[in-house]
Protein backbone atom coordinates (compact mmCIF):
# COMPACT_ATOMS: atom_id res chain seq x y z
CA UNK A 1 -218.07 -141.95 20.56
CA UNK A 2 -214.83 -143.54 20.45
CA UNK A 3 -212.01 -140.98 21.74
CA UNK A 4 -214.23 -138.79 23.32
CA UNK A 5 -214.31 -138.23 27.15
CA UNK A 6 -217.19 -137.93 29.77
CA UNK A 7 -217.71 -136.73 32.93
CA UNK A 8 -220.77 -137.69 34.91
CA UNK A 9 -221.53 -136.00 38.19
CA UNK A 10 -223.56 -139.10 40.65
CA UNK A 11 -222.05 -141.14 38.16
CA UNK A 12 -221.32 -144.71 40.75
CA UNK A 13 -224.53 -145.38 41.17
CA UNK A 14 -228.70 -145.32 39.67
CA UNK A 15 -229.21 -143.52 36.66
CA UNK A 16 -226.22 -142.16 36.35
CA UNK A 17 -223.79 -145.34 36.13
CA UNK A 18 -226.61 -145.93 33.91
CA UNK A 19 -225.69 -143.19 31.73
CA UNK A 20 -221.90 -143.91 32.25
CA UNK A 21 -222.60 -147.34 30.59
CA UNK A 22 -224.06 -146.46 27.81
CA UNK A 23 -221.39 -143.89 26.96
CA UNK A 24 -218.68 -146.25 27.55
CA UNK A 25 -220.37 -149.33 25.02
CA UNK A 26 -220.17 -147.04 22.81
CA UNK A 27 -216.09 -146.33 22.79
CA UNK A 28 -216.28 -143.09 25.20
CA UNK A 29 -213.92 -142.85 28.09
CA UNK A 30 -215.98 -141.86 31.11
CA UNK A 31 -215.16 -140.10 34.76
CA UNK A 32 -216.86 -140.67 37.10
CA UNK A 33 -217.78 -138.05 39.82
CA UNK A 34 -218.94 -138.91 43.54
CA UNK A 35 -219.01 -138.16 47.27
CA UNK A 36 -217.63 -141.38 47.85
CA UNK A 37 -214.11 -142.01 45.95
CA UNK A 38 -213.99 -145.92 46.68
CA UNK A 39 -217.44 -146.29 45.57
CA UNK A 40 -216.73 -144.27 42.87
CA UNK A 41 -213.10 -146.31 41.73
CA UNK A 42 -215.13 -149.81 41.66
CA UNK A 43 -217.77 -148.40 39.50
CA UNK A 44 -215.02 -146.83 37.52
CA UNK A 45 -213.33 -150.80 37.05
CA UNK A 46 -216.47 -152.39 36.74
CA UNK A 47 -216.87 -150.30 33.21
CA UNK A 48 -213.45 -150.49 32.23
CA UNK A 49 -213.36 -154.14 32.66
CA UNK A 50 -217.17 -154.41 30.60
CA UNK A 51 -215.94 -151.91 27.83
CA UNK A 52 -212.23 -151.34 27.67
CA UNK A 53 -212.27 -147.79 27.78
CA UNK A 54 -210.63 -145.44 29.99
CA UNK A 55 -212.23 -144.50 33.26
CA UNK A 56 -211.17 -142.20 36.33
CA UNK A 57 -213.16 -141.36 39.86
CA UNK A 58 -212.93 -138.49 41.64
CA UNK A 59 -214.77 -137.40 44.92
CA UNK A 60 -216.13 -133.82 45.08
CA UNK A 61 -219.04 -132.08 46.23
CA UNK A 62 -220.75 -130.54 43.57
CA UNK A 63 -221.98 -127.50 46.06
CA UNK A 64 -218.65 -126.64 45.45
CA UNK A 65 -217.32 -124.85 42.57
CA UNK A 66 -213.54 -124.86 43.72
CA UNK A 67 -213.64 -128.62 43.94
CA UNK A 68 -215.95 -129.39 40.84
CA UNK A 69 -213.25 -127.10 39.05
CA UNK A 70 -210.15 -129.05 40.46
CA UNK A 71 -211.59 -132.13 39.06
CA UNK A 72 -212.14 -130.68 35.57
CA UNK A 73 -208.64 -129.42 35.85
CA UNK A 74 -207.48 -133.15 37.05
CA UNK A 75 -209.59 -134.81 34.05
CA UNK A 76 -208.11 -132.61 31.32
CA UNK A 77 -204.36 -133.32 32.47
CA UNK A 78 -205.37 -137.15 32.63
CA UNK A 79 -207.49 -137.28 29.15
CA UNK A 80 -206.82 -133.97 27.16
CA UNK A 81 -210.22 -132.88 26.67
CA UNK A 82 -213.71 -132.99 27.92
CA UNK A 83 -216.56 -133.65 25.40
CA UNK A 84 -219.73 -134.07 27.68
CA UNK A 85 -220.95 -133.50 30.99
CA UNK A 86 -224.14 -135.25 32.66
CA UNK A 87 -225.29 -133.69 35.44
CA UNK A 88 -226.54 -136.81 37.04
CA UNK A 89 -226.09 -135.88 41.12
CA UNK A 90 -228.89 -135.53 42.95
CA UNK A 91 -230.82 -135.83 46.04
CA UNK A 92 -234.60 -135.62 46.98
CA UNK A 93 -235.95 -135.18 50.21
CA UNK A 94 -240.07 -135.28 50.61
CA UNK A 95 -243.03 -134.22 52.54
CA UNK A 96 -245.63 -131.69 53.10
CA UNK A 97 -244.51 -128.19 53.27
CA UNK A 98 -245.09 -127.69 57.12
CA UNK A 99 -243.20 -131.47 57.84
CA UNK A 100 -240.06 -130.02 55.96
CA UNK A 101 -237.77 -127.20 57.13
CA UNK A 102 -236.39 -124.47 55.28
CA UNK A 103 -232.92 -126.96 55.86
CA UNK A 104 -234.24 -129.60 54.16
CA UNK A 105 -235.83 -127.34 50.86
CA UNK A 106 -232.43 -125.50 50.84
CA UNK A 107 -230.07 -129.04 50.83
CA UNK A 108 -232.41 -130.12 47.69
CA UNK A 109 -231.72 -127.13 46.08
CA UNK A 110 -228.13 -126.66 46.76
CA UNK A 111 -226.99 -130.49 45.35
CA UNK A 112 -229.60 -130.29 42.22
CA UNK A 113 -229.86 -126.42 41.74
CA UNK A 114 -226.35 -125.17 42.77
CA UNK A 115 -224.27 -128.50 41.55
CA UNK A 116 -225.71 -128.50 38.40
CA UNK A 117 -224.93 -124.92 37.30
CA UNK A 118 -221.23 -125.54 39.03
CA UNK A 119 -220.31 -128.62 36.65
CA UNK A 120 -221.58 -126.32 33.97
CA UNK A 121 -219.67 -123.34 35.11
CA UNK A 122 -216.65 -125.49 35.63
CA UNK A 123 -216.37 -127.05 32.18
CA UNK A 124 -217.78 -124.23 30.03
CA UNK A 125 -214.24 -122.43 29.51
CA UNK A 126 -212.73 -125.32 28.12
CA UNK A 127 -215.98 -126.64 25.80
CA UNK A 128 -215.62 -122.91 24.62
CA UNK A 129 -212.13 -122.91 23.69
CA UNK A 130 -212.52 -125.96 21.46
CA UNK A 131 -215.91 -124.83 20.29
CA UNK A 132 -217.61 -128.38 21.03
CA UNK A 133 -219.32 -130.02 23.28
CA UNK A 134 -222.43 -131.72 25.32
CA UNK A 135 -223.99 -130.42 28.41
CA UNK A 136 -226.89 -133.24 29.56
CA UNK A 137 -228.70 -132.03 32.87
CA UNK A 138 -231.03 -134.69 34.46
CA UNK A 139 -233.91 -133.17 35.31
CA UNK A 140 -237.20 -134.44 35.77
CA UNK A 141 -241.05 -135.06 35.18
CA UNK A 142 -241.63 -133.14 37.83
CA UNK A 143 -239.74 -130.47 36.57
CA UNK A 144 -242.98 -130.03 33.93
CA UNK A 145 -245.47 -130.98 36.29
CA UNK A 146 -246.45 -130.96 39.82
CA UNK A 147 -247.06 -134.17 42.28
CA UNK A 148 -247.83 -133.27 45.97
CA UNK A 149 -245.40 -133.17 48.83
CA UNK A 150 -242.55 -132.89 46.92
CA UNK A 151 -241.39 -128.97 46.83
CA UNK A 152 -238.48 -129.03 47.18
CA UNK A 153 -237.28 -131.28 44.32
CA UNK A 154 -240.09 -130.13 41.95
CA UNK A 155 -238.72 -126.39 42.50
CA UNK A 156 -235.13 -127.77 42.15
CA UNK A 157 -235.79 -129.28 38.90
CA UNK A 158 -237.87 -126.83 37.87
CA UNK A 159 -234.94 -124.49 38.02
CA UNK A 160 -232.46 -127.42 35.84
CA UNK A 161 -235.34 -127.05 32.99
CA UNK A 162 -235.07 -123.22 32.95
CA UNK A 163 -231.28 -123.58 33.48
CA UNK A 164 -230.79 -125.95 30.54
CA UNK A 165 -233.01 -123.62 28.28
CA UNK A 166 -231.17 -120.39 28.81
CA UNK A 167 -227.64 -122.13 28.94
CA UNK A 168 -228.41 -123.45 25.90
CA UNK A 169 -229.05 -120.32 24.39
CA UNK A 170 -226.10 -118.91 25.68
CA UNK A 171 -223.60 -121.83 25.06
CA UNK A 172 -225.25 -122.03 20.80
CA UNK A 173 -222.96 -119.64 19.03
CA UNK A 174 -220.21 -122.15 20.57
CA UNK A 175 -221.07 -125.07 19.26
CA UNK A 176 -222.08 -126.65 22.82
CA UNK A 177 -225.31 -128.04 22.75
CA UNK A 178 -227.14 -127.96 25.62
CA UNK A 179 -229.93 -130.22 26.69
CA UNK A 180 -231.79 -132.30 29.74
CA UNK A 181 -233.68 -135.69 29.87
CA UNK A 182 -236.64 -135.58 32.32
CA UNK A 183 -236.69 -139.07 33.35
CA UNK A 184 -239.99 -139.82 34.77
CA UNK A 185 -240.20 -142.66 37.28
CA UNK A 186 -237.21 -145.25 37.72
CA UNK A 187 -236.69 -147.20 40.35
CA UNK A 188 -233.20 -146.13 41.34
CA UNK A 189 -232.13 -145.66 45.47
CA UNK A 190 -233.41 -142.90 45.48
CA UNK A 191 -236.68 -144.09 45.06
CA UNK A 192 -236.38 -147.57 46.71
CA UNK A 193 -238.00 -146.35 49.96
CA UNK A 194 -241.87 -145.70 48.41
CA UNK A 195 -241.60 -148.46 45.84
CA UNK A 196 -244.16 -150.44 47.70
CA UNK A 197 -246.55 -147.36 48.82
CA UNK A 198 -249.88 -147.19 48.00
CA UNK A 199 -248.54 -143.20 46.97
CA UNK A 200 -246.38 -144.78 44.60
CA UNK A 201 -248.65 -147.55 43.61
CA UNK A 202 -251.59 -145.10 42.20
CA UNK A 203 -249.82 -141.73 41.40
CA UNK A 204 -246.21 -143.20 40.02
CA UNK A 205 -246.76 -146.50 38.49
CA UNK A 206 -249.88 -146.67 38.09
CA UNK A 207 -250.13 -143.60 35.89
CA UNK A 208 -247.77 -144.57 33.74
CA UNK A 209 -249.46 -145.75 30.09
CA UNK A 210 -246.64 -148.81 30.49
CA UNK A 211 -247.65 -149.15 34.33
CA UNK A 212 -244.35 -150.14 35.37
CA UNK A 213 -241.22 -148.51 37.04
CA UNK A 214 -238.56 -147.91 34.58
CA UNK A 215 -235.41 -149.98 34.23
CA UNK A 216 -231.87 -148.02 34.56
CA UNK A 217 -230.62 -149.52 31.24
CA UNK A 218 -233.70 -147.81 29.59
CA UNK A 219 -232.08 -144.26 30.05
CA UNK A 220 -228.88 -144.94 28.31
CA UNK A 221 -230.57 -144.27 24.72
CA UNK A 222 -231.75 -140.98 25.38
CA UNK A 223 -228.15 -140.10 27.15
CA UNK A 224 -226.32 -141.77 24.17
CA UNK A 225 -228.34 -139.88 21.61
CA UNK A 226 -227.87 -136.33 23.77
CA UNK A 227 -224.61 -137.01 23.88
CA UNK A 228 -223.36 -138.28 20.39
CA UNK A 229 -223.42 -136.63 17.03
CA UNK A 230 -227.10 -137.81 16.72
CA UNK A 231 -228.20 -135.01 18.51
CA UNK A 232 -226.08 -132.28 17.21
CA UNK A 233 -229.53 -130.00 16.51
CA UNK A 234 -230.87 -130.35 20.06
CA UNK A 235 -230.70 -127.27 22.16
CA UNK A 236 -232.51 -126.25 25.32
CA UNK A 237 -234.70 -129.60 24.98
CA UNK A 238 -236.27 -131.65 27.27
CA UNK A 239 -236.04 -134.57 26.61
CA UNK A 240 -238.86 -137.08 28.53
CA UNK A 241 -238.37 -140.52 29.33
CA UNK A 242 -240.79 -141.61 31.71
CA UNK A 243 -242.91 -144.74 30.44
CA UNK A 244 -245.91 -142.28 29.53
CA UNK A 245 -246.38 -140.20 32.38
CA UNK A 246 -246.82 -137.02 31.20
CA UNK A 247 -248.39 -137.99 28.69
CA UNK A 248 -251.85 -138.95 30.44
């Protein structure tokens, strides 16, 4: 992927610095996207001292368009192109329905629902002009299937699977190809907080046929292959990487 450029959105941090690592080991230049710029600029050295390729940061909140658009605008003047977007920003907050307000369903849905189709908006006109491109949304096991107490970000991601499937229709006759991994369960910071729960214990690892949490580093192939050539007849896919999961 040498000579191409990336942005991922939640790209300092979890599965998507991940992602951001295995773009950049493989030659790509890669910008990061974040709330927090300074967080953001030492991720952004830590891969361009590991890879030697060229790396940015920019802070933005993917709710909103204008800014997601201003830092498309800023990575085209600084790199000349944009080859692929991950859609890697997310948040998840859980509960039972009547514990949660109508707040908390609607911030879920704004940062995973609303960010996602913003980065996409943002960067279609210029994947279109070239008539290329790579649009990876993360979305999720439980974007297939349900787990209790978690509405909010199984009806967000939910909406990225139906997203990436008629986007990727849409985005075809362009030459963009479309896709989204559904990671299944990784122990990122997000999901630090029930790592030791009996919850997590019974219905996340142990129902996974590897019965373990996933490693970051193990999401870079399915990002790398999404991303690259290799998967140049993949549209509207979900991709699943989640230890076995679904699968039982």
């Amino acid at each position: 992927m040498s000579g191409k450029t990336a942005l991922i959105t939640g790209g300092s941090k979890g599965l998507g610095y991940a992602m951001a690592a295995g773009l950049a080991s493989a030659g790509c230049n890669v910008c990061l996207l974040s709330r927090n710029l300074e967080e953001g600029r030492e991720a952004a050295a830590r891969l361009s001292a590991d890879f030697g390729v060229g790396t940015a940061a920019y802070a933005a909140d993917v709710t909103n368009l204008g800014q997601v658009e201003g830092v498309v605008a800023s990575i085209l003047k600084a790199f000349g192109q944009l080859d692929v977007l991950i859609n890697s920003a997310g948040i998840n907050i859980r509960g039972a329905i009547d514990e949660l307000s109508p707040d908390d369903f609607s911030q879920v849905m704004a940062v995973n629902v609303d960010g996602t189709w913003n980065a996409c908006r943002a960067v279609t006109p210029h994947m279109k002009s070239r008539r290329r491109g790579s649009i990876i949304n993360m979305a999720s096991t439980l974007g297939l299937v349900g787990l209790a107490n978690r509405t909010p970000y199984a009806s967000s991601k939910g909406a990225v699977v139906q997203m990436t499937r008629a986007l990727g229709l849409e985005l075809a006759p362009f030459n963009i190809n479309v896709n989204a991994i559904c990671p299944g369960p990784f122990l990122t910071e997000m999901n630090v907080p029930i790592a030791g729960t009996d919850e997590a214990k019974k219905f996340i690892v142990g129902a996974t046929a590897l019965a373990r949490w996933g490693e970051l580093h193990e999401i870079q192939g399915a990002a790398l292959f999404l991303a690259s050539e290799a998967g140049s007849y993949m549209v509207g896919s979900m991709l699943t990487v989640d230890g076995g999961w679904t699968a039982k």
